[in-house]
Protein backbone atom coordinates (compact mmCIF):
# COMPACT_ATOMS: atom_id res chain seq x y z
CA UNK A 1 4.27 11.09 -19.34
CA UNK A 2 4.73 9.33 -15.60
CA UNK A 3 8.24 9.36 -14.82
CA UNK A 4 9.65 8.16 -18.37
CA UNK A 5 6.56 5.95 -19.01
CA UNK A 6 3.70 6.90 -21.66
CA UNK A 7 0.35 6.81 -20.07
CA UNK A 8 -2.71 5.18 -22.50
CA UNK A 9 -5.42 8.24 -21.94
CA UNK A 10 -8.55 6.66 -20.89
CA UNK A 11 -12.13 8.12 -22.39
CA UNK A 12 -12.54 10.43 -19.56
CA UNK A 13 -9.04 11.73 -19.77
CA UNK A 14 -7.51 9.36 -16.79
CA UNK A 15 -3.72 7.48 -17.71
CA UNK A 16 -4.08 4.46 -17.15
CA UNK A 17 -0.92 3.11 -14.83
CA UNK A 18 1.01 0.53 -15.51
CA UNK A 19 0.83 -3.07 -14.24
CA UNK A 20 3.35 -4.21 -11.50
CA UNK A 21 6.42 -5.56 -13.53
CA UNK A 22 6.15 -1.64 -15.10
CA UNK A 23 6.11 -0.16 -11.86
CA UNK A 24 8.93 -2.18 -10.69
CA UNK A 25 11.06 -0.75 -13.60
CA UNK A 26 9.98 2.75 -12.68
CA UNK A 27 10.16 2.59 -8.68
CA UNK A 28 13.08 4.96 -8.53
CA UNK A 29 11.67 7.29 -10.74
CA UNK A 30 8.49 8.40 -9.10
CA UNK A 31 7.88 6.14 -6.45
CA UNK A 32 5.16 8.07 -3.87
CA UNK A 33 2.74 9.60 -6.85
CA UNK A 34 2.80 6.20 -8.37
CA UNK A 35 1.72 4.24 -5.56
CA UNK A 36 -0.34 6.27 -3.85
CA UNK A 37 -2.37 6.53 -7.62
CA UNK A 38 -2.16 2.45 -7.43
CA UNK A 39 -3.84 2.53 -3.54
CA UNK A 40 -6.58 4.43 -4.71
CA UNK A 41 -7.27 2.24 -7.48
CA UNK A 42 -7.08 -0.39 -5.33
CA UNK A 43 -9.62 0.83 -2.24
CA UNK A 44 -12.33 2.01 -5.81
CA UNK A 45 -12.22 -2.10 -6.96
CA UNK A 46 -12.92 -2.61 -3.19
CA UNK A 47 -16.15 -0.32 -3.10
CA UNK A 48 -14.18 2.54 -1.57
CA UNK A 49 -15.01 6.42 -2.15
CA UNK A 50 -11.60 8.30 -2.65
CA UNK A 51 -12.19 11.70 -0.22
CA UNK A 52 -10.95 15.10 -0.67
CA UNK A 53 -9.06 16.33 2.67
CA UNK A 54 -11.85 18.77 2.81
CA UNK A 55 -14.50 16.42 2.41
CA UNK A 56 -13.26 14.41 5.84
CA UNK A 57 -14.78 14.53 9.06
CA UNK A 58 -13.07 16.98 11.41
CA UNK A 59 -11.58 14.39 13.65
CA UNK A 60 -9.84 13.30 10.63
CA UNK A 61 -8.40 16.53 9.72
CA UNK A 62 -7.56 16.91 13.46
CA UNK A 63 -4.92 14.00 13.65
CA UNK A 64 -3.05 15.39 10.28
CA UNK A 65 -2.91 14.97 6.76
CA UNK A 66 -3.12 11.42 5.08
CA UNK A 67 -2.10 10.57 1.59
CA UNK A 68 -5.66 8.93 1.20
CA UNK A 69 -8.81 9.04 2.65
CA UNK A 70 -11.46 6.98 1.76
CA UNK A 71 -14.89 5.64 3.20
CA UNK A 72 -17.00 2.77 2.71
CA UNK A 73 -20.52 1.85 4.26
CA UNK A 74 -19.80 4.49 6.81
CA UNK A 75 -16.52 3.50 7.52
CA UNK A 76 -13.62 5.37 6.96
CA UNK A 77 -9.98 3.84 5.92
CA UNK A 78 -6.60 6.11 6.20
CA UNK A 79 -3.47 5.41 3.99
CA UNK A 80 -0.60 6.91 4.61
CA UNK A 81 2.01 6.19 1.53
CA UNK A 82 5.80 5.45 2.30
CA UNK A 83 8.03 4.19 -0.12
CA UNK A 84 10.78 2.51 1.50
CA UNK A 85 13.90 1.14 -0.34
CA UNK A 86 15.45 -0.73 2.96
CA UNK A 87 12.26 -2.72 3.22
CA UNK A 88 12.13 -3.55 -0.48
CA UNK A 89 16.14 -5.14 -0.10
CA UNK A 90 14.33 -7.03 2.94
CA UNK A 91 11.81 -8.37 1.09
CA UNK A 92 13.72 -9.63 -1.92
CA UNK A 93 15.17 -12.10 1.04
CA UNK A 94 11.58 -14.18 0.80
CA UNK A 95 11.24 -14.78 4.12
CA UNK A 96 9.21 -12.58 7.02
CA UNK A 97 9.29 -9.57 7.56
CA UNK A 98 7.80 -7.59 10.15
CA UNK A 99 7.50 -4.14 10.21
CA UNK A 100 8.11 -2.36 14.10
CA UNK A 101 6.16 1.09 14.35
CA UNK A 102 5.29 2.86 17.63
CA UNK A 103 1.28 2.71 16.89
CA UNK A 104 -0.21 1.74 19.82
CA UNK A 105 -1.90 -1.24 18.36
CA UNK A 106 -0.70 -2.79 14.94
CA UNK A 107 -3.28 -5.34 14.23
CA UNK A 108 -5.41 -2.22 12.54
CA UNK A 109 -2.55 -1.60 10.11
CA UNK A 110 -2.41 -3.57 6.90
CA UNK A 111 1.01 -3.19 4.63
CA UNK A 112 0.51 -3.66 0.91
CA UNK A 113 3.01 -4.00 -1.28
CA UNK A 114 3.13 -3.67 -5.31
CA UNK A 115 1.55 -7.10 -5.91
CA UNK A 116 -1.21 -6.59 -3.34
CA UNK A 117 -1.98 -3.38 -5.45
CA UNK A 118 -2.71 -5.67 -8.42
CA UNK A 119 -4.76 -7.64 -6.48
């Protein structure tokens, strides 16, 4: 079970998660396993290799602890999973929405949301 959801078991033993319209309906449930399950799914369709914390570089491991590290060709991608229910009202607005964060530079951070996921 996920939340109140029955999983389909895969041939080597992995649920298979639900599409988007299912994991709107279960949001409130279990929302940070969920996606953060989804993300990974997402960076293996785009050639990604999921890491174990212990398997990262030290540098990595030096600025904290990520929900997800993965690395392609060398290059290494950090995802940091936040569900937020304020910018989920925003969004049902349609219009754009830009998310204020004190990074130093934002054009290095993408936001994905559940349809992106799918994608």
């Amino acid at each position: 079970m996920f939340g109140k959801v029955s999983l389909k078991v895969l041939p080597l033993g992995k649920p298979e998660l639900p599409d988007v319209k299912e994991a709107l309906r279960i949001y409130r449930e279990m929302p940070h396993g969920y996606l953060e399950e989804k993300a990974k799914e997402k960076l293996r369709r785009m050639g990604y290799k999921i890491l174990f914390r212990e398997e990262a570089p030290e540098w990595i491991k030096r600025v904290g602890s990520p929900d997800i590290i993965a690395v392609k060709d060398g290059e290494y991608l950090l995802a940091e999973v936040k569900p937020s229910s304020q910018l989920k009202r925003y969004s049902q607005a349609k219009t754009r929405l830009i998310l204020v964060t004190d990074v130093e530079e934002g054009k290095t951070i993408e936001v994905w949301g559940l349809k992106e996921l799918e994608a």
